[in-house]
N, C-alpha and C. Protein backbone atom coordinates (compact mmCIF):
# COMPACT_ATOMS: atom_id res chain seq x y z
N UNK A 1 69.57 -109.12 65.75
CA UNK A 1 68.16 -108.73 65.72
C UNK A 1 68.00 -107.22 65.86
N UNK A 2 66.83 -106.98 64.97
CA UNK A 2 66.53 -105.36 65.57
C UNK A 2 65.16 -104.96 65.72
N UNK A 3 64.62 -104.12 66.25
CA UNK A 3 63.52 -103.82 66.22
C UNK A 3 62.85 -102.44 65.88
N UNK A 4 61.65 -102.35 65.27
CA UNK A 4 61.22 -101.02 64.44
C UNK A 4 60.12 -101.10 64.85
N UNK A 5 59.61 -99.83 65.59
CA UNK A 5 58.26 -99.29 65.60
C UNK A 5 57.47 -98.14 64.89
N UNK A 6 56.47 -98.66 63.87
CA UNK A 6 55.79 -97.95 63.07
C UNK A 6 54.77 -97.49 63.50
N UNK A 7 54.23 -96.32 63.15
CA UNK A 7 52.54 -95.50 64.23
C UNK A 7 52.16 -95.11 63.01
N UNK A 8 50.71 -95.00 63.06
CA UNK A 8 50.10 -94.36 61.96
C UNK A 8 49.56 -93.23 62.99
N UNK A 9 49.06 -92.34 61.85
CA UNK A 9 48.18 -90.58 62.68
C UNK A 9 47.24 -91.36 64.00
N UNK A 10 46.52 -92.01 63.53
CA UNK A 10 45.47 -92.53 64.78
C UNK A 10 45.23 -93.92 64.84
N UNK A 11 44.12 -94.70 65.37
CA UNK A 11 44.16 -96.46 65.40
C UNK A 11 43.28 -95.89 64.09
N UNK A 12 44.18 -97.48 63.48
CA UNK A 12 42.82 -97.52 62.27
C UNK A 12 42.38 -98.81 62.14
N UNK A 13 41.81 -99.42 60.92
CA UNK A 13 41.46 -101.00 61.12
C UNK A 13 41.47 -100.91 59.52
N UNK A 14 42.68 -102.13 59.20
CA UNK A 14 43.08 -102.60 58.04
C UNK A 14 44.05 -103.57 57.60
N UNK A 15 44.55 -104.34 56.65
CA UNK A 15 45.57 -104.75 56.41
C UNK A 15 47.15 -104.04 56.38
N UNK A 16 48.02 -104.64 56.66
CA UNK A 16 49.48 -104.43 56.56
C UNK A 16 50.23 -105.35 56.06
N UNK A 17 50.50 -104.69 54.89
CA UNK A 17 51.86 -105.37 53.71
C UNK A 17 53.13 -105.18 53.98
N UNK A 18 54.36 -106.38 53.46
CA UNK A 18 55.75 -105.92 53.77
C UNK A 18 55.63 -106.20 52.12
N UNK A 19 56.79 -105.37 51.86
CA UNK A 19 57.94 -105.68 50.30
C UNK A 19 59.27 -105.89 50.70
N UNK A 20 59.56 -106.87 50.12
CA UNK A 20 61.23 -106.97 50.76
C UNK A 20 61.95 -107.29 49.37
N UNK A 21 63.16 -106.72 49.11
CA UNK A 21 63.79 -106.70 48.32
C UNK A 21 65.52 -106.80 48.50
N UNK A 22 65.69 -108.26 48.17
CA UNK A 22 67.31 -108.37 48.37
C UNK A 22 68.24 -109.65 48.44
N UNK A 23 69.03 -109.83 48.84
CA UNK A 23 70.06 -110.87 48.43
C UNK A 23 69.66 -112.20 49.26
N UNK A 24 69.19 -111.63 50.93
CA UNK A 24 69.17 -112.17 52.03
C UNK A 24 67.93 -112.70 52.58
N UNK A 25 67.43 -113.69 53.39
CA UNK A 25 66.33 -113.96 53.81
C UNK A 25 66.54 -113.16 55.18
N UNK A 26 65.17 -113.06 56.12
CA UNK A 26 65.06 -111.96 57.08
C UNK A 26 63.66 -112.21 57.69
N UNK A 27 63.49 -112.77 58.67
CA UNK A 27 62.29 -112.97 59.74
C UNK A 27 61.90 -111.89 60.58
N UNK A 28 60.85 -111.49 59.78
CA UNK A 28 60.00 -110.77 60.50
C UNK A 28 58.83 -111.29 61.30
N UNK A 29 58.40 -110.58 62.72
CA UNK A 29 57.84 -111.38 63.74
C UNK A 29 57.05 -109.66 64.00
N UNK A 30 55.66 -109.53 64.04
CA UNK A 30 55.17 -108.26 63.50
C UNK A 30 54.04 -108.58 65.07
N UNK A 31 53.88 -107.67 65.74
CA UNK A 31 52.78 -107.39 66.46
C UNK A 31 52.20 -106.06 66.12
N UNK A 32 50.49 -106.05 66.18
CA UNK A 32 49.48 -104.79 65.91
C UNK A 32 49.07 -104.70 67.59
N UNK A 33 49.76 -103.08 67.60
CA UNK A 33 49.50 -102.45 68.89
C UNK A 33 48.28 -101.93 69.18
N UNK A 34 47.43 -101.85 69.98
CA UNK A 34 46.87 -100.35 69.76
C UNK A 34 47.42 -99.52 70.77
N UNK A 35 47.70 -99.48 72.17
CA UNK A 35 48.69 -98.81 72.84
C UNK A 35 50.13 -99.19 72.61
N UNK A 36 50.58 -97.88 72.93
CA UNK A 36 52.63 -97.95 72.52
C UNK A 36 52.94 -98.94 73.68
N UNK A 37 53.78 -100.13 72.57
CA UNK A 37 54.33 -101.02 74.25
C UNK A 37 53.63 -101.84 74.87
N UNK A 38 52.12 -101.91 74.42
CA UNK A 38 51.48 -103.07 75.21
C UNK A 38 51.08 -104.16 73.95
N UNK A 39 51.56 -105.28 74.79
CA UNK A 39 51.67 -106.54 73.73
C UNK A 39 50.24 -107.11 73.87
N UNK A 40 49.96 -107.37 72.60
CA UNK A 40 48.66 -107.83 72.15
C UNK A 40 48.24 -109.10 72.23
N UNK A 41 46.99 -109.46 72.42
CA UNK A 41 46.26 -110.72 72.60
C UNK A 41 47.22 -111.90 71.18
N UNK A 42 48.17 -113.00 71.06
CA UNK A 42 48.52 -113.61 69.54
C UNK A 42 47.58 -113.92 68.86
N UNK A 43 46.56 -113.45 68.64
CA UNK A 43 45.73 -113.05 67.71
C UNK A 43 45.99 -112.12 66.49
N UNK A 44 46.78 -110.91 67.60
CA UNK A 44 47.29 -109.71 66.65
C UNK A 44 48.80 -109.79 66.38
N UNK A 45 49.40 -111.19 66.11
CA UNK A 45 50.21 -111.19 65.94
C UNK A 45 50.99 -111.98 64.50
N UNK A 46 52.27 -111.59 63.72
CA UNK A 46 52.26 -112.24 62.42
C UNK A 46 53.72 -112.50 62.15
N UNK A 47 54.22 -113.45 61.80
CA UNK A 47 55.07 -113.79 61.26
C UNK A 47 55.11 -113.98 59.24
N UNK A 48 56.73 -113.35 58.78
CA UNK A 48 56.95 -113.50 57.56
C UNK A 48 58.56 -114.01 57.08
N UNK A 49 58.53 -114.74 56.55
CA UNK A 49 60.18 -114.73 55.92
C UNK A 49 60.21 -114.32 54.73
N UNK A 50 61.24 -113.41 54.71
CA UNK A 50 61.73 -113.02 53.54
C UNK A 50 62.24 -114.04 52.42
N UNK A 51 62.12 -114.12 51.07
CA UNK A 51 63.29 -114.61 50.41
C UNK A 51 64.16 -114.53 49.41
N UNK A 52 65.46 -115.03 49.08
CA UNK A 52 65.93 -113.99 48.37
C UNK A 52 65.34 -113.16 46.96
N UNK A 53 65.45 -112.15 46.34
CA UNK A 53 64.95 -111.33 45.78
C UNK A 53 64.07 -110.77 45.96
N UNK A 54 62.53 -110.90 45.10
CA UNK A 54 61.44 -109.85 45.83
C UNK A 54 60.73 -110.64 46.34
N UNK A 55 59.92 -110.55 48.12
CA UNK A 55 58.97 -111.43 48.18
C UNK A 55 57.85 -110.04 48.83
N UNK A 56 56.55 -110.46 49.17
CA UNK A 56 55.45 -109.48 49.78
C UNK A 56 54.35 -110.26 50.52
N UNK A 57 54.34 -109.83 51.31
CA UNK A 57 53.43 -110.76 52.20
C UNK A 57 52.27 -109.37 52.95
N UNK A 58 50.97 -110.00 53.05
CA UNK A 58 50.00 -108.83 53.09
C UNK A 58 48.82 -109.64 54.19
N UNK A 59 48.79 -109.04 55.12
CA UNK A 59 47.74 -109.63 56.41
C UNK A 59 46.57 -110.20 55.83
N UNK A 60 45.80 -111.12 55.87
CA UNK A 60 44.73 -111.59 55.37
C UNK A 60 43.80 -110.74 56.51
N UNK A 61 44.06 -110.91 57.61
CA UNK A 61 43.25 -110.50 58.86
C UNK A 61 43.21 -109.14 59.02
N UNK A 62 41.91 -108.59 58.93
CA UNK A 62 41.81 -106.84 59.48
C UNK A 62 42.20 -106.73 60.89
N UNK A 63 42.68 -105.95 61.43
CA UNK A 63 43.56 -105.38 62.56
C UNK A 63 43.30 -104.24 62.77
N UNK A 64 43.23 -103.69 63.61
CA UNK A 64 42.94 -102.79 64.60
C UNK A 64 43.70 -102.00 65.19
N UNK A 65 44.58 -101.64 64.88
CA UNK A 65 46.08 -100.55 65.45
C UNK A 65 46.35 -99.51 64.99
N UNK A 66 47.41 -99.18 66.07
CA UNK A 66 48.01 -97.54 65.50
C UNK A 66 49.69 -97.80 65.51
N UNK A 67 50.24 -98.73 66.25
CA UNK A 67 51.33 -99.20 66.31
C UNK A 67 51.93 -101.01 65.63
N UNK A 68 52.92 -100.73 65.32
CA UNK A 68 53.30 -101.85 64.55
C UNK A 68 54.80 -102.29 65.03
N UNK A 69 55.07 -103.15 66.00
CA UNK A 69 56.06 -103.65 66.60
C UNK A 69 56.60 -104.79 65.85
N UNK A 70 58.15 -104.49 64.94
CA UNK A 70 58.18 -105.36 64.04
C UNK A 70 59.86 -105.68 64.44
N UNK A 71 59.85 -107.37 64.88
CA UNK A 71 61.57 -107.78 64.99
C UNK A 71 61.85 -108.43 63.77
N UNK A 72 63.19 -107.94 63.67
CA UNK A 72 63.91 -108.30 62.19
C UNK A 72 65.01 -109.57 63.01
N UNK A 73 64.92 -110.47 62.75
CA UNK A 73 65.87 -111.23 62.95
C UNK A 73 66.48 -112.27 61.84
N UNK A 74 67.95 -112.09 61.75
CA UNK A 74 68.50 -112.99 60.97
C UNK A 74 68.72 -114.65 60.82
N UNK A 75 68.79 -114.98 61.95
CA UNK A 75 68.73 -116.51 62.28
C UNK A 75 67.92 -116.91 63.26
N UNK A 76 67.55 -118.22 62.75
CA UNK A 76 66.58 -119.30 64.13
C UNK A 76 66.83 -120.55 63.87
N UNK A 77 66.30 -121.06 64.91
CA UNK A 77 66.26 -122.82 64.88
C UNK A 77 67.57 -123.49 63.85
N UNK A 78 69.03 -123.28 64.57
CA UNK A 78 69.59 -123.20 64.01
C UNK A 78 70.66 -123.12 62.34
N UNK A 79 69.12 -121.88 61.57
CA UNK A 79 69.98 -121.68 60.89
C UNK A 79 70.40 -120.25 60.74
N UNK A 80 71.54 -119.91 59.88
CA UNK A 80 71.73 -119.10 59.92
C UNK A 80 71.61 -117.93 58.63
N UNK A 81 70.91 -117.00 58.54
CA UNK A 81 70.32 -116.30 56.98
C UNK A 81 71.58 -115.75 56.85
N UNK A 82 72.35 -115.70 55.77
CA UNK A 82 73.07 -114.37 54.90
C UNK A 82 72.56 -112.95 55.39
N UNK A 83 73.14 -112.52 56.31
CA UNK A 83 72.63 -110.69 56.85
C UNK A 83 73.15 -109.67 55.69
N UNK A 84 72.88 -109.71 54.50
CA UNK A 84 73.37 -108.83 53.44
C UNK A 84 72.38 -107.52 53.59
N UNK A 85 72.19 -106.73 52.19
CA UNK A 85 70.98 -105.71 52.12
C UNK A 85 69.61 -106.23 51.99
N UNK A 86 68.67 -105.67 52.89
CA UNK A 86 67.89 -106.63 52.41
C UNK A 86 66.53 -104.59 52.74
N UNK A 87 65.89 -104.70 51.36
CA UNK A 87 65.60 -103.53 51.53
C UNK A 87 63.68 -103.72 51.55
N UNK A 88 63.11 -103.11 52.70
CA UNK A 88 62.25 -103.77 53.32
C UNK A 88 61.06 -102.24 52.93
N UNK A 89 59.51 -102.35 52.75
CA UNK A 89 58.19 -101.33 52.69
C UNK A 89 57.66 -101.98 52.85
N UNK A 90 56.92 -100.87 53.79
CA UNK A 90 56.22 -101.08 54.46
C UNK A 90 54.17 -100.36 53.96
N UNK A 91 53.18 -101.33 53.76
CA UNK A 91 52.47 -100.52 52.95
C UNK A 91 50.96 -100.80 54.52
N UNK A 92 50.51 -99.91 54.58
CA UNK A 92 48.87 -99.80 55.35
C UNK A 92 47.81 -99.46 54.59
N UNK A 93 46.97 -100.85 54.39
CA UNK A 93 45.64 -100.67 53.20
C UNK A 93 44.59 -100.73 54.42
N UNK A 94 43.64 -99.12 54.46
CA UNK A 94 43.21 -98.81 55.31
C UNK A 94 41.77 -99.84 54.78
N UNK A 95 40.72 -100.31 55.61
CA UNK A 95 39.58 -100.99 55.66
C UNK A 95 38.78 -100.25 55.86
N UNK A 96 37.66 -100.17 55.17
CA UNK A 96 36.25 -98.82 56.26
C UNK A 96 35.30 -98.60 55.24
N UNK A 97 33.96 -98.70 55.63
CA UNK A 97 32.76 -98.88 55.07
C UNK A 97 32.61 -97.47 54.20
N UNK A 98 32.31 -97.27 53.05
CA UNK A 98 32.18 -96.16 52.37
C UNK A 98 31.29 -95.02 52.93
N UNK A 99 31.73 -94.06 54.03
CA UNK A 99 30.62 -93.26 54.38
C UNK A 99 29.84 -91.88 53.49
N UNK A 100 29.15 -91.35 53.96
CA UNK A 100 28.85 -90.02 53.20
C UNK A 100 29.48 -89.10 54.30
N UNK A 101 29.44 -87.82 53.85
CA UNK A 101 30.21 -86.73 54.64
C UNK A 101 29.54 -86.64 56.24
N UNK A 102 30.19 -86.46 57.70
CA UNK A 102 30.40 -86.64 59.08
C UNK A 102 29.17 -85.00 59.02
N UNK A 103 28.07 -85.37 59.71
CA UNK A 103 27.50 -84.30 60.16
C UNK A 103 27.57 -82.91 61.05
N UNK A 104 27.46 -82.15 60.71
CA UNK A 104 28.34 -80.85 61.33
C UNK A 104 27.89 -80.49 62.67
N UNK A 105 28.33 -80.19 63.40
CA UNK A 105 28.23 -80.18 65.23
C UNK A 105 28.62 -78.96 65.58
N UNK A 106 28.32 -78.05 66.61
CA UNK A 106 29.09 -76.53 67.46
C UNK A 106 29.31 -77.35 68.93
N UNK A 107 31.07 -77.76 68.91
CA UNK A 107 31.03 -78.18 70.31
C UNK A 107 31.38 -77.03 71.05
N UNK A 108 30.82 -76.76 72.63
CA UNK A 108 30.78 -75.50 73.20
C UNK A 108 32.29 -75.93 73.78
N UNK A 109 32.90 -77.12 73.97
CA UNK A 109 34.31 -77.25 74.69
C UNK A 109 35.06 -78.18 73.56
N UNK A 110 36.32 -78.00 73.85
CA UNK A 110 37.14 -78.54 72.69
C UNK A 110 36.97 -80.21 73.51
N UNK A 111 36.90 -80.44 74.39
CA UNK A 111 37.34 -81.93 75.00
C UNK A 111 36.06 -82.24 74.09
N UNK A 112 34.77 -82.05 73.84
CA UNK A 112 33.37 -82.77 73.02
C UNK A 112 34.04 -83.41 71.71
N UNK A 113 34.63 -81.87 71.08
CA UNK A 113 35.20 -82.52 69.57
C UNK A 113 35.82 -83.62 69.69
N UNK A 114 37.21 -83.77 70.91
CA UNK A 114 37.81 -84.56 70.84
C UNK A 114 37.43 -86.04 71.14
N UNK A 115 36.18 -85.62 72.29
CA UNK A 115 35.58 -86.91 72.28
C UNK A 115 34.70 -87.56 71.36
N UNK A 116 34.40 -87.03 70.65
CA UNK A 116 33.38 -87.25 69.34
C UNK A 116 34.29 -87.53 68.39
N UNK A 117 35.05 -87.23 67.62
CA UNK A 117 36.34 -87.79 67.17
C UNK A 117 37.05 -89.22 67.26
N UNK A 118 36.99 -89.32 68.33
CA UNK A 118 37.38 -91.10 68.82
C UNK A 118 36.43 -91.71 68.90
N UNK A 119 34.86 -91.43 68.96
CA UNK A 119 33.92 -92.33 69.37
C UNK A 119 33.51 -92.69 68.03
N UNK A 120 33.48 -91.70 66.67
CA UNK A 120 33.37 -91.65 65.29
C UNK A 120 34.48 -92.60 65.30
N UNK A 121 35.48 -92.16 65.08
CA UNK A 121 36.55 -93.65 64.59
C UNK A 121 36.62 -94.78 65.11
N UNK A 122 36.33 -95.05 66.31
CA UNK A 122 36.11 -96.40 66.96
C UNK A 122 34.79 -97.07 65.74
N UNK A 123 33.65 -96.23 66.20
CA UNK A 123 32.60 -96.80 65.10
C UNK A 123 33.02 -97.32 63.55
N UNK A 124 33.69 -95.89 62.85
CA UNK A 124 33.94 -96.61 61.60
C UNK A 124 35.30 -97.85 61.43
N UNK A 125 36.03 -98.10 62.12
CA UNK A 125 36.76 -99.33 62.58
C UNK A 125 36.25 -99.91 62.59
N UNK A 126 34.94 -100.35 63.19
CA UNK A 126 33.97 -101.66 63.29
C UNK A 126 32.90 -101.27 61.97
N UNK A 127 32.58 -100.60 61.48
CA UNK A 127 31.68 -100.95 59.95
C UNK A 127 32.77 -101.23 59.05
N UNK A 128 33.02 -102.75 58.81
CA UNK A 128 33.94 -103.22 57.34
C UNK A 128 32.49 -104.40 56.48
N UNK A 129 32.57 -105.34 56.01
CA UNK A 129 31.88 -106.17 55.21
C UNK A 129 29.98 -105.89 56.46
N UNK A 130 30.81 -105.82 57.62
CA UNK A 130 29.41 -106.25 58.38
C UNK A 130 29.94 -105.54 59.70
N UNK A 131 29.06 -104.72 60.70
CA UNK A 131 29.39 -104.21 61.88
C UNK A 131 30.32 -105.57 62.47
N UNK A 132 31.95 -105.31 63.06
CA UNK A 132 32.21 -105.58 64.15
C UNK A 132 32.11 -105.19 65.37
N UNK A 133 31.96 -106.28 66.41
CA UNK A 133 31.72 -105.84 67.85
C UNK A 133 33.58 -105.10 68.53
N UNK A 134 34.15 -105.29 67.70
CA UNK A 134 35.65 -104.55 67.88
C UNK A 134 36.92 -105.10 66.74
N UNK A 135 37.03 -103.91 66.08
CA UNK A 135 38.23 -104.35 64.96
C UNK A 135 39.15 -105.01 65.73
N UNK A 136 39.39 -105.69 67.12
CA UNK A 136 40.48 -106.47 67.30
C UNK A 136 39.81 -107.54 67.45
N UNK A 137 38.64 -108.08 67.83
CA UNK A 137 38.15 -109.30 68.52
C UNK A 137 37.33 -110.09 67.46
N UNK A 138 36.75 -109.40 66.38
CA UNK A 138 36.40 -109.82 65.51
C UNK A 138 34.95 -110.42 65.43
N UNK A 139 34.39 -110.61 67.01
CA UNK A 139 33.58 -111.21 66.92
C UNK A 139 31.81 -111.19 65.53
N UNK A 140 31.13 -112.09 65.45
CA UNK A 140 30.16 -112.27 64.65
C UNK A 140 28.83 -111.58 65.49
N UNK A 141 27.92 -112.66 64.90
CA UNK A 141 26.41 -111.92 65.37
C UNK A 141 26.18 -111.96 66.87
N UNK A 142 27.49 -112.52 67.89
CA UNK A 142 27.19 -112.96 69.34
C UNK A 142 27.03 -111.57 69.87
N UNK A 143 27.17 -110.45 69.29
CA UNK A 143 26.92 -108.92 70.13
C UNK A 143 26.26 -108.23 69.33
N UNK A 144 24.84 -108.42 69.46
CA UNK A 144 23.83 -107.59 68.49
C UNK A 144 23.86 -106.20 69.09
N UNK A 145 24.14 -106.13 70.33
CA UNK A 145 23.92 -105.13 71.42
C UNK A 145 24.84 -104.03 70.68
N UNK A 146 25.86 -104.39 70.63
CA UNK A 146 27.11 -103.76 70.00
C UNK A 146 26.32 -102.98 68.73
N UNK A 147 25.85 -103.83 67.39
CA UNK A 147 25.75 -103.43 66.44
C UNK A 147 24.61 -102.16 66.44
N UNK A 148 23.63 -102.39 67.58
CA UNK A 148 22.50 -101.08 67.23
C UNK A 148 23.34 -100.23 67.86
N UNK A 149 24.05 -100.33 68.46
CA UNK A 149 25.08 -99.05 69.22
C UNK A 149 25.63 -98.28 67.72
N UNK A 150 26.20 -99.33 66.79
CA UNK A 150 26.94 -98.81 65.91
C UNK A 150 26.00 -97.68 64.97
N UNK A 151 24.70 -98.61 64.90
CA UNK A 151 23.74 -98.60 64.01
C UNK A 151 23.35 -97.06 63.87
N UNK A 152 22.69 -97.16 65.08
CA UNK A 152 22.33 -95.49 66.00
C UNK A 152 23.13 -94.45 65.58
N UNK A 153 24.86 -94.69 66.42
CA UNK A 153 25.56 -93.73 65.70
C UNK A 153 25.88 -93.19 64.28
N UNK A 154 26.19 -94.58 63.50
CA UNK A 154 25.80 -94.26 61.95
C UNK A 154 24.89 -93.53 61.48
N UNK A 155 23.57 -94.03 62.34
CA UNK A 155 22.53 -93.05 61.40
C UNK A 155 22.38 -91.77 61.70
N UNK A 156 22.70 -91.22 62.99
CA UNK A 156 22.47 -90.52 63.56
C UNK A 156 24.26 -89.09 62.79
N UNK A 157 25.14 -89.44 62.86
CA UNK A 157 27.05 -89.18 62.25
C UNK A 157 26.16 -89.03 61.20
N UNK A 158 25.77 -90.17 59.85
CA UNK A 158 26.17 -89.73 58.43
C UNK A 158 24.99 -90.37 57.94
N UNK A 159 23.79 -90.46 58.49
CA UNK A 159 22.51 -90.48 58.01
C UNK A 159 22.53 -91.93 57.23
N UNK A 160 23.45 -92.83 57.79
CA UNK A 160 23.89 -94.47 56.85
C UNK A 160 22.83 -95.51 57.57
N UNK A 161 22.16 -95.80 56.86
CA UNK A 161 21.66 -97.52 57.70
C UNK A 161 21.73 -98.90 56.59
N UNK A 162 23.01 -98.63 55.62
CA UNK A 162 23.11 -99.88 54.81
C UNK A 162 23.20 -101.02 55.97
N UNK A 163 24.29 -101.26 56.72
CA UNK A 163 25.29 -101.95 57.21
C UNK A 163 24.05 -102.51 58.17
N UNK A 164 23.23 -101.57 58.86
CA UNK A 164 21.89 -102.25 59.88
C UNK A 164 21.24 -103.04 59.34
N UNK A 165 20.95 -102.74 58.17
CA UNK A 165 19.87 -103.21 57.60
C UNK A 165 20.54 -104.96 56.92
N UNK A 166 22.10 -104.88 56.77
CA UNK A 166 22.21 -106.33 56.47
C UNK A 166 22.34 -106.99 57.49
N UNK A 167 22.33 -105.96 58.82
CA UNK A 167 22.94 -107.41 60.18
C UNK A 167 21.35 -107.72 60.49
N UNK A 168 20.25 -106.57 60.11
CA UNK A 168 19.29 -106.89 60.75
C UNK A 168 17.95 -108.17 59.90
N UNK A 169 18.84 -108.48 58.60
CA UNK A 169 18.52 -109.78 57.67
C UNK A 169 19.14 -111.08 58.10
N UNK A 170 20.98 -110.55 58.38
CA UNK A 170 21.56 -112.10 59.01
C UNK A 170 20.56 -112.53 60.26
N UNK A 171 20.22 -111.57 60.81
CA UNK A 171 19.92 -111.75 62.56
C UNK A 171 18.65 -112.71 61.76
N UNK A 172 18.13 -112.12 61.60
CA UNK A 172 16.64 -112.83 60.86
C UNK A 172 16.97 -114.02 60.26
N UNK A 173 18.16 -114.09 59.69
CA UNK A 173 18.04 -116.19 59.46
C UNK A 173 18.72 -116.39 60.46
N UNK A 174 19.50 -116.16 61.18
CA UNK A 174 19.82 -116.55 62.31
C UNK A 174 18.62 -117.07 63.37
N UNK A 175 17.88 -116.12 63.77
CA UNK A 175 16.59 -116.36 64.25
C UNK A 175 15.58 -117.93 63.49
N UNK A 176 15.70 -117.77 62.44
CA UNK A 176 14.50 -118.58 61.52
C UNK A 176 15.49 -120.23 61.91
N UNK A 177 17.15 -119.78 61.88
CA UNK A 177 17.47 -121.54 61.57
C UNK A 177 17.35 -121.86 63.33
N UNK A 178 17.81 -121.02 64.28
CA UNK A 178 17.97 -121.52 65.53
C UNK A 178 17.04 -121.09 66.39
N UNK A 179 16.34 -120.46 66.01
CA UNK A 179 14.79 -119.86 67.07
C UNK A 179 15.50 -118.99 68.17
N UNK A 180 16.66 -118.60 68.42
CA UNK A 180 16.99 -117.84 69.69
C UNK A 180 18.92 -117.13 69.01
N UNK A 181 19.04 -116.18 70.27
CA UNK A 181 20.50 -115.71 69.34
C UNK A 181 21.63 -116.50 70.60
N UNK A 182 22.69 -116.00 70.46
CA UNK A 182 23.78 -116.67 71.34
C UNK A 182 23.50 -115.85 72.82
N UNK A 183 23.61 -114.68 72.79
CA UNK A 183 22.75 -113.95 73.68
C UNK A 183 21.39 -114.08 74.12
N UNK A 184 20.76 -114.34 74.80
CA UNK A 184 19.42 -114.45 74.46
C UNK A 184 18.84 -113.22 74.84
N UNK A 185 19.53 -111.94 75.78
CA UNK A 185 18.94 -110.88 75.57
C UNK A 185 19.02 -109.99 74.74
N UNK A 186 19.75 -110.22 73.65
CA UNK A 186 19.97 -109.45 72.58
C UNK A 186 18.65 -109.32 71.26
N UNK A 187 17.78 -110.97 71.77
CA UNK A 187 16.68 -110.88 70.80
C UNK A 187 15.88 -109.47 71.22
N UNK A 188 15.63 -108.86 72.45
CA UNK A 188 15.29 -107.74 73.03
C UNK A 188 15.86 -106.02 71.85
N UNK A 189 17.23 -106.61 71.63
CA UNK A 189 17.89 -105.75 70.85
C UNK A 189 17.49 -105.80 69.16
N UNK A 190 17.20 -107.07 69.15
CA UNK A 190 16.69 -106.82 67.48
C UNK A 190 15.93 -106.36 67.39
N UNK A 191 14.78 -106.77 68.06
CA UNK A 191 12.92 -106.06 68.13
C UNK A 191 13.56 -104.50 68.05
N UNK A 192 14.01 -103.68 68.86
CA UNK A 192 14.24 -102.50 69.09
C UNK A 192 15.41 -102.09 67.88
N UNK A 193 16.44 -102.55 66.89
CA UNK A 193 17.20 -102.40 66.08
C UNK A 193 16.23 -101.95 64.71
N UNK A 194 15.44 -103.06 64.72
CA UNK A 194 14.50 -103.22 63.49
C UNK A 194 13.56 -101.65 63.54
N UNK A 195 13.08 -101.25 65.10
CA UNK A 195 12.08 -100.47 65.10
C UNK A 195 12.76 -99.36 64.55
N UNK A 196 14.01 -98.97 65.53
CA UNK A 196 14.63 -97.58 65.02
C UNK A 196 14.52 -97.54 63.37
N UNK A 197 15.45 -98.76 62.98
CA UNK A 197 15.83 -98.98 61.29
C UNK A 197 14.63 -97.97 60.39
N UNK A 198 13.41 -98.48 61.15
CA UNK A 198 12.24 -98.59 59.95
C UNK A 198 12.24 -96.80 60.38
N UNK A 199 11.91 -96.16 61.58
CA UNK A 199 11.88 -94.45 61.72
C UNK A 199 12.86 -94.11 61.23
N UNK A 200 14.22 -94.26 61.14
CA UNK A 200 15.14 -94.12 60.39
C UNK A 200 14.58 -93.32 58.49
């Protein structure tokens, strides 16, 4: 067995592809980090077998990392793979809502940039098809609270309120089929989502 750790520049939120090319089969057992070394909820976790010649296997699930903890092992459950060449790529198809250009700021201390920097990428991590409440947890409409957080910052970063404006339609049949949300203080949050939306 061996093991390989891959990092990208920062966390991002997207799919991860293998290509494997070769004589030999080869089990890969893949965890998405977001800290170096700390093992993730098996949620963020994936198994692939190789087989012989070309095979490619590509995450269905968006993920949330900056690290990629990947064991190569040749045999299990007693059998045993051919350990020949087996020549392995690695591809990261980044996920993220199409923005317009990041609004220009004078931070008076470098720690602002830096904190504004991570609070921007955390956000665009969670705008993919529909605000997530966290590119690892995945959750749906149960954290509206979450989404005007996102909402706010979006509009406020890159002048965007597509993405509000569709959670703030789901919320609305959500509302119409069940009369209340999973939260029930979050209906507090739509009234107030909707208001900003419309000054927006």
């Amino acid at each position: 067995p061996a093991t390989l750790f891959l990092e990208l520049p920062k966390e991002s939120a997207g799919h991860f592809e293998v290509r494997a090319k070769g004589n030999s089969r080869v089990h890969l057992f893949m965890e998405f980090q977001e800290l170096y070394g700390v093992k993730p909820d098996m949620i963020a976790q994936e198994r692939f077998l190789t087989k012989p010649g070309e095979s490619s296997y590509r995450t269905f699930r968006i993920y949330g990392f900056r690290y990629v903890r990947i064991d190569l092992i040749t045999s299990g459950f007693g059998t045993r793979y051919d350990a020949g060449e087996v020549e392995l790529e690695f591809i990261f198809w980044k996920r993220a809502f199409p923005l317009g250009r990041k609004r220009t700021c004078n931070y008076p201390e470098k720690w602002m940039k830096q904190l504004d920097d991570h609070c921007l990428n955390a956000v665009e991590m969670c705008m993919q098809r529909f605000h997530l409440d966290s590119p690892v947890h995945h959750e749906g409409l149960g954290c509206f609270g979450d989404y005007r957080i996102c909402s706010n910052i979006a509009a406020s970063a890159y002048n965007e309120n597509r993405l509000a404006r569709a959670d703030l339609i789901r919320a609305a049949f959500l509302l119409r089929q069940q009369g209340k949300m999973f939260h029930t203080s979050y209906e507090l949050c739509y009234v107030l989502m909707l208001k900003e939306f419309m000054d927006h």
